[in-house]
PDB file of N, CA and C in Angstrom:
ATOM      1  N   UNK A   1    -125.897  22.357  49.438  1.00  0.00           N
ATOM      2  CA  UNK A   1    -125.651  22.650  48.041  1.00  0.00           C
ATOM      3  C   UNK A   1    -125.645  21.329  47.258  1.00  0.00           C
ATOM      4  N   UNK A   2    -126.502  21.607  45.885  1.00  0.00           N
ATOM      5  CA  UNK A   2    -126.333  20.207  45.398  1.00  0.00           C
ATOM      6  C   UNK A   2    -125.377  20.239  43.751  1.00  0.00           C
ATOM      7  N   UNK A   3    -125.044  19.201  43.609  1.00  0.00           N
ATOM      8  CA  UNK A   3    -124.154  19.680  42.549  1.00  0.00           C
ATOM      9  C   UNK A   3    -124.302  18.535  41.614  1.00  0.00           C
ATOM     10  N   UNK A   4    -123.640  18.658  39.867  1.00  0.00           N
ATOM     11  CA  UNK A   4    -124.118  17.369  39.104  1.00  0.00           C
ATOM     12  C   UNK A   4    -122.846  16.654  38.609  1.00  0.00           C
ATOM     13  N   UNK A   5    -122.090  16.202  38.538  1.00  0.00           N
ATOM     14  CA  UNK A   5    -121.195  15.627  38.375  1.00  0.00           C
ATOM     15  C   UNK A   5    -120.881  14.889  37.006  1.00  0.00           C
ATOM     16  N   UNK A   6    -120.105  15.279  36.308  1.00  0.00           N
ATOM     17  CA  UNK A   6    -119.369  15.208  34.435  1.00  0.00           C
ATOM     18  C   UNK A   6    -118.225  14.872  34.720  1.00  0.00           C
ATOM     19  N   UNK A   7    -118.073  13.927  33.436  1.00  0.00           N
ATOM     20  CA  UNK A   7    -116.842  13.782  33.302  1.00  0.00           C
ATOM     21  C   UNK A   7    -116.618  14.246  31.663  1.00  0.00           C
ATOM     22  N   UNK A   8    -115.698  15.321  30.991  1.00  0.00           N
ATOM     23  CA  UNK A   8    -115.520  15.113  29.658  1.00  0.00           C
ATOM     24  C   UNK A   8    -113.967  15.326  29.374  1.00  0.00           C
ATOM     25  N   UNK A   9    -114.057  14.365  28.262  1.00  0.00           N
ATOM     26  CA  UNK A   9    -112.599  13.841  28.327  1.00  0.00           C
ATOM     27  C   UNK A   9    -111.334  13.614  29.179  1.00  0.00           C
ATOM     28  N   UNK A  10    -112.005  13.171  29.879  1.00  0.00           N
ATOM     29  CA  UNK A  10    -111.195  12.347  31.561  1.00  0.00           C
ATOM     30  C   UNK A  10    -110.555  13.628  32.434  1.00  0.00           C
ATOM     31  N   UNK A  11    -111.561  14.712  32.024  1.00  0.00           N
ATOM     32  CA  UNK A  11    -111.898  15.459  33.270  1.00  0.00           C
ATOM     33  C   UNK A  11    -113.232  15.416  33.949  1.00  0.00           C
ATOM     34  N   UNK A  12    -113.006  15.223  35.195  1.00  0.00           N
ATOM     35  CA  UNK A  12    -114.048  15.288  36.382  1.00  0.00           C
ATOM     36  C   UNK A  12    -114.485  16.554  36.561  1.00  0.00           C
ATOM     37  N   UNK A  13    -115.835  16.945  36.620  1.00  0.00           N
ATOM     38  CA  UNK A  13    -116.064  18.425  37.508  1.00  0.00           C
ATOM     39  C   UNK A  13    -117.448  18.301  38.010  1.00  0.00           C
ATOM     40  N   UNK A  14    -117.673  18.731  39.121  1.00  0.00           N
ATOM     41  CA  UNK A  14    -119.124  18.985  39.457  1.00  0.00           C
ATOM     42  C   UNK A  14    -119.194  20.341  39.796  1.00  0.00           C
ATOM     43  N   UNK A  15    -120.185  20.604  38.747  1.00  0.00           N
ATOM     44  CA  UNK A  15    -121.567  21.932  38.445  1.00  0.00           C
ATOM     45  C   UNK A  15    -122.200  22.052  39.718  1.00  0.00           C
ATOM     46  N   UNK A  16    -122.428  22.962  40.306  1.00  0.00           N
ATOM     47  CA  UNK A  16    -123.482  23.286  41.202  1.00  0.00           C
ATOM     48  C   UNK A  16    -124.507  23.656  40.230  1.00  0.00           C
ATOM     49  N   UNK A  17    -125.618  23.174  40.712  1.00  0.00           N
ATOM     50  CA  UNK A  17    -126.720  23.145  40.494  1.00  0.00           C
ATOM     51  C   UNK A  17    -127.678  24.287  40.972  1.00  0.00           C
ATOM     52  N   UNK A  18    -128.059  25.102  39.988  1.00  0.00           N
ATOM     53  CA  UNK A  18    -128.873  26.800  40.298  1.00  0.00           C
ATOM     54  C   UNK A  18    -130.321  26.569  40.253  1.00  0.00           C
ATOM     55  N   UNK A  19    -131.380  26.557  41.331  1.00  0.00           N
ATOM     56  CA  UNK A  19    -132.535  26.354  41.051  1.00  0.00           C
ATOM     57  C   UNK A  19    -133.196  27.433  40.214  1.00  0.00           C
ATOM     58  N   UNK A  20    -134.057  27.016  39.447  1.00  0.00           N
ATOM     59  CA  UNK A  20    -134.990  28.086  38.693  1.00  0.00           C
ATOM     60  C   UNK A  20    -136.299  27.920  39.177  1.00  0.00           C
ATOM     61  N   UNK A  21    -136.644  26.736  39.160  1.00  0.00           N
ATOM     62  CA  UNK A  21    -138.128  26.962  40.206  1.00  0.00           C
ATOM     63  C   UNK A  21    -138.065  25.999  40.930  1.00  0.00           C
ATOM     64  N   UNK A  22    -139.237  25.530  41.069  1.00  0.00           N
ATOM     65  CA  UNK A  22    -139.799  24.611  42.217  1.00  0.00           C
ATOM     66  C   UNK A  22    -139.004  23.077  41.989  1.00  0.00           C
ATOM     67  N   UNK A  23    -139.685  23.258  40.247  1.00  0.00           N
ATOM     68  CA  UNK A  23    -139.592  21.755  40.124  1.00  0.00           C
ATOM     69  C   UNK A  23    -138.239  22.009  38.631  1.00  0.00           C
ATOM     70  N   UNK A  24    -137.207  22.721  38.892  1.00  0.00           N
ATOM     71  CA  UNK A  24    -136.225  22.618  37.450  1.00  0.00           C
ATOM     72  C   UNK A  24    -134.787  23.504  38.290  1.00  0.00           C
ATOM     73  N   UNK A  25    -133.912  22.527  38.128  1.00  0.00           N
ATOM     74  CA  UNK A  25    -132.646  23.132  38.392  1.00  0.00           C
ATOM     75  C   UNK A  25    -131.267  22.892  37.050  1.00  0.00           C
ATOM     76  N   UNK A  26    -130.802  24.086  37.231  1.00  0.00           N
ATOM     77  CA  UNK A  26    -129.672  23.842  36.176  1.00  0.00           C
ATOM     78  C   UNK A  26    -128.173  24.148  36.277  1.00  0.00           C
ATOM     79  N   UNK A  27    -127.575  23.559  35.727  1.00  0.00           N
ATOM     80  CA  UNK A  27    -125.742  23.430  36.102  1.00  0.00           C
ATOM     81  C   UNK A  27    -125.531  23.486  34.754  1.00  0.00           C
ATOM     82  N   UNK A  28    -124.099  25.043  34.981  1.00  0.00           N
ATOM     83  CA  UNK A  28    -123.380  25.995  34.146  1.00  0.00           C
ATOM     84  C   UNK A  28    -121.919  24.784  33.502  1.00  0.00           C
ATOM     85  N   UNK A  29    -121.983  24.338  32.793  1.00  0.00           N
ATOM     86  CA  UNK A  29    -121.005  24.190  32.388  1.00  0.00           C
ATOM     87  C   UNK A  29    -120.144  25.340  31.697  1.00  0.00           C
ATOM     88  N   UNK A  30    -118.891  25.579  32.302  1.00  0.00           N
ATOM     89  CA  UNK A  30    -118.354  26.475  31.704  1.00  0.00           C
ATOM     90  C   UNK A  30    -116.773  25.695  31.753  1.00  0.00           C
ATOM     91  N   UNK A  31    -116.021  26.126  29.852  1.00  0.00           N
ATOM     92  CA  UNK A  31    -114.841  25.780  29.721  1.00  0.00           C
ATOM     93  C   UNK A  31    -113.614  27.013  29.683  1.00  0.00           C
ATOM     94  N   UNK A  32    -114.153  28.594  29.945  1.00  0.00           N
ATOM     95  CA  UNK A  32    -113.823  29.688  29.436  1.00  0.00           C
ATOM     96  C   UNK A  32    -112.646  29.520  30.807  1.00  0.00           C
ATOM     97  N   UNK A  33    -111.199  29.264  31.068  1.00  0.00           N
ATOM     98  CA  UNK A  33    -110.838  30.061  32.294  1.00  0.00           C
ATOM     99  C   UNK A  33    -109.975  28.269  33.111  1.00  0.00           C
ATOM    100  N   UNK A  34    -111.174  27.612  32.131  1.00  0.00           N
ATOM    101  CA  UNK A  34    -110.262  25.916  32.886  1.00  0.00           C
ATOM    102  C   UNK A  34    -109.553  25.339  31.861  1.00  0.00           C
ATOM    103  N   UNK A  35    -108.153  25.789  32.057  1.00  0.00           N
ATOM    104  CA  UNK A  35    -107.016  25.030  30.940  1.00  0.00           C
ATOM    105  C   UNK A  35    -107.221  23.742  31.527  1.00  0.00           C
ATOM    106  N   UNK A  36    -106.842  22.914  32.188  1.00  0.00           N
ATOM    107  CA  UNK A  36    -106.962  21.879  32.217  1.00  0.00           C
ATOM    108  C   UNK A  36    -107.722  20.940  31.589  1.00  0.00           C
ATOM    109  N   UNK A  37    -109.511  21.207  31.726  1.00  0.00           N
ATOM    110  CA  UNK A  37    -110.463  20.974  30.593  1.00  0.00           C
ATOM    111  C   UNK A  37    -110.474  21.268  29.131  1.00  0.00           C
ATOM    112  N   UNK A  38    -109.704  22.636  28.927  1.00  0.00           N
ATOM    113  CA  UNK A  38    -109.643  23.574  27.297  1.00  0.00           C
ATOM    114  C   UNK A  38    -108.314  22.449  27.213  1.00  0.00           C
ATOM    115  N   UNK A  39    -107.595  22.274  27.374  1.00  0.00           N
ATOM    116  CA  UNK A  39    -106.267  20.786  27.020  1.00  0.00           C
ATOM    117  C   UNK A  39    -106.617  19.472  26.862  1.00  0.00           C
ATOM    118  N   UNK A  40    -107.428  19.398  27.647  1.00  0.00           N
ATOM    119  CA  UNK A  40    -107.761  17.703  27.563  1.00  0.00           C
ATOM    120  C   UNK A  40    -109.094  17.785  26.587  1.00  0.00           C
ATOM    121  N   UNK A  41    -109.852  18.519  26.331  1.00  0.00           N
ATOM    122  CA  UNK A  41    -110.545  18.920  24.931  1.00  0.00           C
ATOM    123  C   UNK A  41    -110.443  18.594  24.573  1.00  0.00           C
ATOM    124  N   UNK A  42    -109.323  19.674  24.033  1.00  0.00           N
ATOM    125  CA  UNK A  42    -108.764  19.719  22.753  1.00  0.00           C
ATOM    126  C   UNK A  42    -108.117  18.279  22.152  1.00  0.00           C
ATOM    127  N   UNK A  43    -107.559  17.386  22.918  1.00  0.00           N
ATOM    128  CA  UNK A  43    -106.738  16.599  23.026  1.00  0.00           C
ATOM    129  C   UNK A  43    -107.410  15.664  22.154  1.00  0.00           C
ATOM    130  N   UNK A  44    -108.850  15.679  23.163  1.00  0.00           N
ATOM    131  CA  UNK A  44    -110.027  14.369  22.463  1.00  0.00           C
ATOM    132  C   UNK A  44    -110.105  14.877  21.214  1.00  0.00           C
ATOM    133  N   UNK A  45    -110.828  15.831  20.951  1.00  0.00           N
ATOM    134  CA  UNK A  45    -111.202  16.346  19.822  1.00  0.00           C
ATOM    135  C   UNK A  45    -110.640  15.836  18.526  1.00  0.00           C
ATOM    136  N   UNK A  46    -109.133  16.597  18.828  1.00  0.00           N
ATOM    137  CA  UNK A  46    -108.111  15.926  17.785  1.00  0.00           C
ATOM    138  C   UNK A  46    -107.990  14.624  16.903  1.00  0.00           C
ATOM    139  N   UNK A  47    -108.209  13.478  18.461  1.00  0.00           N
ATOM    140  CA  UNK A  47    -108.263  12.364  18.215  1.00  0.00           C
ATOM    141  C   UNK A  47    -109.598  12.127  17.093  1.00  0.00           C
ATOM    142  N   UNK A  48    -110.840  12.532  16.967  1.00  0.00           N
ATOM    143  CA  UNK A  48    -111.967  12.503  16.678  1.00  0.00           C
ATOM    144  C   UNK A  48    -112.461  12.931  15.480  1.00  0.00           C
ATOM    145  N   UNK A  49    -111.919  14.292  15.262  1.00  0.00           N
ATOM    146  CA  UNK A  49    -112.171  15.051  14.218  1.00  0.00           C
ATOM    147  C   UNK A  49    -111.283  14.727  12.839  1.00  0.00           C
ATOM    148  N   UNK A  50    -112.650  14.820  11.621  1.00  0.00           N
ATOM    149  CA  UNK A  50    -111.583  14.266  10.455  1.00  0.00           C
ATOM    150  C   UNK A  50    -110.962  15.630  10.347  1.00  0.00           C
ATOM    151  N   UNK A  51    -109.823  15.148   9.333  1.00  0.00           N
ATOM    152  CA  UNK A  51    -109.601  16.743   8.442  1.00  0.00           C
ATOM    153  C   UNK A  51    -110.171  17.568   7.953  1.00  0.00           C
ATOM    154  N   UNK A  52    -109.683  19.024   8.574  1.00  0.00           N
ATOM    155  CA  UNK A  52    -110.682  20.052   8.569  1.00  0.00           C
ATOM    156  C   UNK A  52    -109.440  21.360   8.580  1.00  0.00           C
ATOM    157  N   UNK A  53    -109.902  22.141   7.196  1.00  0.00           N
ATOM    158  CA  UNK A  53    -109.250  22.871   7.135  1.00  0.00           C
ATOM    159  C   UNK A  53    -109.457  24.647   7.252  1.00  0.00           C
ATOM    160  N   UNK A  54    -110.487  24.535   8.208  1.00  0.00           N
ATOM    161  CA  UNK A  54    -111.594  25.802   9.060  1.00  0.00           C
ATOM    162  C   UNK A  54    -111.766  25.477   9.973  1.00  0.00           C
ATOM    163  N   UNK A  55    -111.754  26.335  11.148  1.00  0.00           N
ATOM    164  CA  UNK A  55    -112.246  26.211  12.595  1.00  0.00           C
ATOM    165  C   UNK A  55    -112.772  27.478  12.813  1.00  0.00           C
ATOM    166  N   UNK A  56    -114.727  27.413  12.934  1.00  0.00           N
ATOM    167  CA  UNK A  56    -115.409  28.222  13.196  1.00  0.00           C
ATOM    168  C   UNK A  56    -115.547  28.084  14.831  1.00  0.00           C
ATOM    169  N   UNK A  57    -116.187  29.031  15.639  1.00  0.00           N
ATOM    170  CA  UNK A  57    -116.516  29.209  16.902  1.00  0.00           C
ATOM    171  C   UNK A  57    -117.685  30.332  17.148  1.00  0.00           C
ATOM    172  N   UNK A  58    -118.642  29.968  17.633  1.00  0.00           N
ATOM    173  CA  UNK A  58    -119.657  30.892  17.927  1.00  0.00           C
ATOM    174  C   UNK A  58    -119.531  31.816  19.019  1.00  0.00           C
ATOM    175  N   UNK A  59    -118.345  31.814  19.492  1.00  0.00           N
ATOM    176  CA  UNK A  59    -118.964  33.125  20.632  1.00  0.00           C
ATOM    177  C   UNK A  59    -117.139  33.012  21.720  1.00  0.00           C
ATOM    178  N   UNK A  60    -116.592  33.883  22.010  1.00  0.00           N
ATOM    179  CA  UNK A  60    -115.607  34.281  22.221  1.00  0.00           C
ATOM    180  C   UNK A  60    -115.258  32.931  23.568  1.00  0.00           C
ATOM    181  N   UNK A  61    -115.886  32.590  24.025  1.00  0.00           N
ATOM    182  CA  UNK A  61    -115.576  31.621  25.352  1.00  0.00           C
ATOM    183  C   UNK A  61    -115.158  30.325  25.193  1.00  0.00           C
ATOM    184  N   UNK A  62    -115.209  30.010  23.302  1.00  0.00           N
ATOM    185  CA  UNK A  62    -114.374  28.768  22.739  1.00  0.00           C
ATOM    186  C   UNK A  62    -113.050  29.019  22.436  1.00  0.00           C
ATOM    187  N   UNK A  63    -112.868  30.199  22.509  1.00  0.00           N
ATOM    188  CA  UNK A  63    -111.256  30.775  21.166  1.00  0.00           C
ATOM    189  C   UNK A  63    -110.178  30.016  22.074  1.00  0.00           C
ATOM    190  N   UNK A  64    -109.875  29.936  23.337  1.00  0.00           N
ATOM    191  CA  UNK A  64    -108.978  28.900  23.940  1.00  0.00           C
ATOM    192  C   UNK A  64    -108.998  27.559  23.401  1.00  0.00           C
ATOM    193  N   UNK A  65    -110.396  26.983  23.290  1.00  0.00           N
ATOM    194  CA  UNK A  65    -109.995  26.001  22.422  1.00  0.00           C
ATOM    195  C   UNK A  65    -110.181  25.557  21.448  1.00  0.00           C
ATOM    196  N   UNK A  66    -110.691  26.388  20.851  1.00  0.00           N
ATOM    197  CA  UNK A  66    -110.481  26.604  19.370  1.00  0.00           C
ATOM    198  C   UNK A  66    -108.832  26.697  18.893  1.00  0.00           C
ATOM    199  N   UNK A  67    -108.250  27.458  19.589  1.00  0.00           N
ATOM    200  CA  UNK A  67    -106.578  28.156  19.139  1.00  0.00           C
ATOM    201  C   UNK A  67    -105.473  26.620  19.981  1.00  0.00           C
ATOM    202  N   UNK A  68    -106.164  26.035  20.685  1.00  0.00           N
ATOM    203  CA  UNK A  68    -105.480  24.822  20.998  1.00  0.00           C
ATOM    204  C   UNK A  68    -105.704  23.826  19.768  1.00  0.00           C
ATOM    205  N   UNK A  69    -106.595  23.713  19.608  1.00  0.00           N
ATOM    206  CA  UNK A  69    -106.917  22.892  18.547  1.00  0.00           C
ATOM    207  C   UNK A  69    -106.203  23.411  16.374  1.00  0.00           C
ATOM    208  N   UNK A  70    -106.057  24.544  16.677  1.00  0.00           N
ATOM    209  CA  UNK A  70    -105.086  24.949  16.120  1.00  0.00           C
ATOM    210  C   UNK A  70    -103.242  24.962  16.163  1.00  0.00           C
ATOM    211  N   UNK A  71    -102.999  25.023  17.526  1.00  0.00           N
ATOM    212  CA  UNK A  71    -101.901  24.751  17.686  1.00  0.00           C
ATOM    213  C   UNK A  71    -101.647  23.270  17.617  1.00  0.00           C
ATOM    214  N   UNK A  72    -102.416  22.762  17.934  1.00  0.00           N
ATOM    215  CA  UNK A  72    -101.769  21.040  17.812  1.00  0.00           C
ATOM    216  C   UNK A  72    -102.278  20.289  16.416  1.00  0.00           C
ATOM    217  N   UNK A  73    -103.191  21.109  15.562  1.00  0.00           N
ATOM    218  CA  UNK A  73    -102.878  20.309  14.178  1.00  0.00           C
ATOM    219  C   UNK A  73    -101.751  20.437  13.539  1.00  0.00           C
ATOM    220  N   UNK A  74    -101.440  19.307  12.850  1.00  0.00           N
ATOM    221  CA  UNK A  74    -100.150  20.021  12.005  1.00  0.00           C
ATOM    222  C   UNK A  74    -100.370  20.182  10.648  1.00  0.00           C
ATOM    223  N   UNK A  75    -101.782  19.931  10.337  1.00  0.00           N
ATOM    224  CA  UNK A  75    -102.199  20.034   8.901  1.00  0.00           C
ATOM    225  C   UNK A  75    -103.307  21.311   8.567  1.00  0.00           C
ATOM    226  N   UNK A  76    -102.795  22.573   9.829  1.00  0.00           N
ATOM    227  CA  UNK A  76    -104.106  23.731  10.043  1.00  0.00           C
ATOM    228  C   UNK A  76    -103.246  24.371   9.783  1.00  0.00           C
ATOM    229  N   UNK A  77    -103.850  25.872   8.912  1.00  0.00           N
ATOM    230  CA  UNK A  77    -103.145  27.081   8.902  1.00  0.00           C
ATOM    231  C   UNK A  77    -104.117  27.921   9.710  1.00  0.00           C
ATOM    232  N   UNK A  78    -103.249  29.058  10.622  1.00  0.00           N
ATOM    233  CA  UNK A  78    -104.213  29.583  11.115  1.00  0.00           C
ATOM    234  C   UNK A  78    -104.369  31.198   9.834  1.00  0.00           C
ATOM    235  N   UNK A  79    -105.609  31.484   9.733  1.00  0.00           N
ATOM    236  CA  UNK A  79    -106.164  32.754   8.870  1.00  0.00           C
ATOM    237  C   UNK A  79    -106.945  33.520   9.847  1.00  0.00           C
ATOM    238  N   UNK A  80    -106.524  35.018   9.246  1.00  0.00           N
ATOM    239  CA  UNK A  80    -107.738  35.763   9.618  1.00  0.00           C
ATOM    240  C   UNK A  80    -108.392  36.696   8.881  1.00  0.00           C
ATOM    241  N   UNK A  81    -109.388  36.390   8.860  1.00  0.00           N
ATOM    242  CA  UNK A  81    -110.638  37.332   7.512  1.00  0.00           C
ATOM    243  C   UNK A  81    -109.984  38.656   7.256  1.00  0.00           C
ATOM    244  N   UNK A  82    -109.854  39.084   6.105  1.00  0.00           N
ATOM    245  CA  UNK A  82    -109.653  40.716   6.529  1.00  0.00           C
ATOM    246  C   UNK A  82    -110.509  41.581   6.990  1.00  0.00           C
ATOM    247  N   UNK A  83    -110.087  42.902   6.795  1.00  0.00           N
ATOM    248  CA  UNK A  83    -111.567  43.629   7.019  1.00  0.00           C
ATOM    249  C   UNK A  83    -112.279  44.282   6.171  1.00  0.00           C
ATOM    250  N   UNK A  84    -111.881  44.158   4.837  1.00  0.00           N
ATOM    251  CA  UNK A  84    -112.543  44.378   3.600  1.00  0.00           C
ATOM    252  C   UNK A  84    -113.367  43.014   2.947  1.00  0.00           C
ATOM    253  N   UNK A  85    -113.375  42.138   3.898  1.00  0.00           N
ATOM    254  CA  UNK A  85    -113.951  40.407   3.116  1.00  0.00           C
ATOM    255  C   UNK A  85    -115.566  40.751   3.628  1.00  0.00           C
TER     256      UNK A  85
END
């Protein structure tokens, strides 16, 4: 088994690597399920990001850290759209 090896934000992980053909293989990064990674994220992020008073997310497998990154601003309100908007 071969695998690719990341580091983001001073987490380590190695991806196994899924062949697709002959000559192309690819590794799943996934953050949906690893608090450890969705914490230390978030953590960087924080550090990084100017003020921002919206946090969009494309697709349900960020909302962990999306909602971390909410909990640790102290200058975020969290909203939610209604259902007449």
């Amino acid at each position: 088994m071969r695998y690719y090896d990341i580091e983001v934000a001073g987490t380590k992980r190695a991806l196994k690597l899924c062949p697709i053909n002959q000559d192309l293989c690819i590794a799943a990064f996934l953050i949906l399920g690893d608090t450890e990674l969705t914490v230390n994220c978030a953590a960087a992020l924080l550090e990084r990001a100017p003020k921002y008073d919206f946090l969009l997310t494309a697709e349900a497998k960020s909302i962990p850290l999306v909602t971390l990154l909410q909990e640790r601003a102290a200058s975020f309100t969290w909203t939610t759209p209604s259902a007449s908007a």
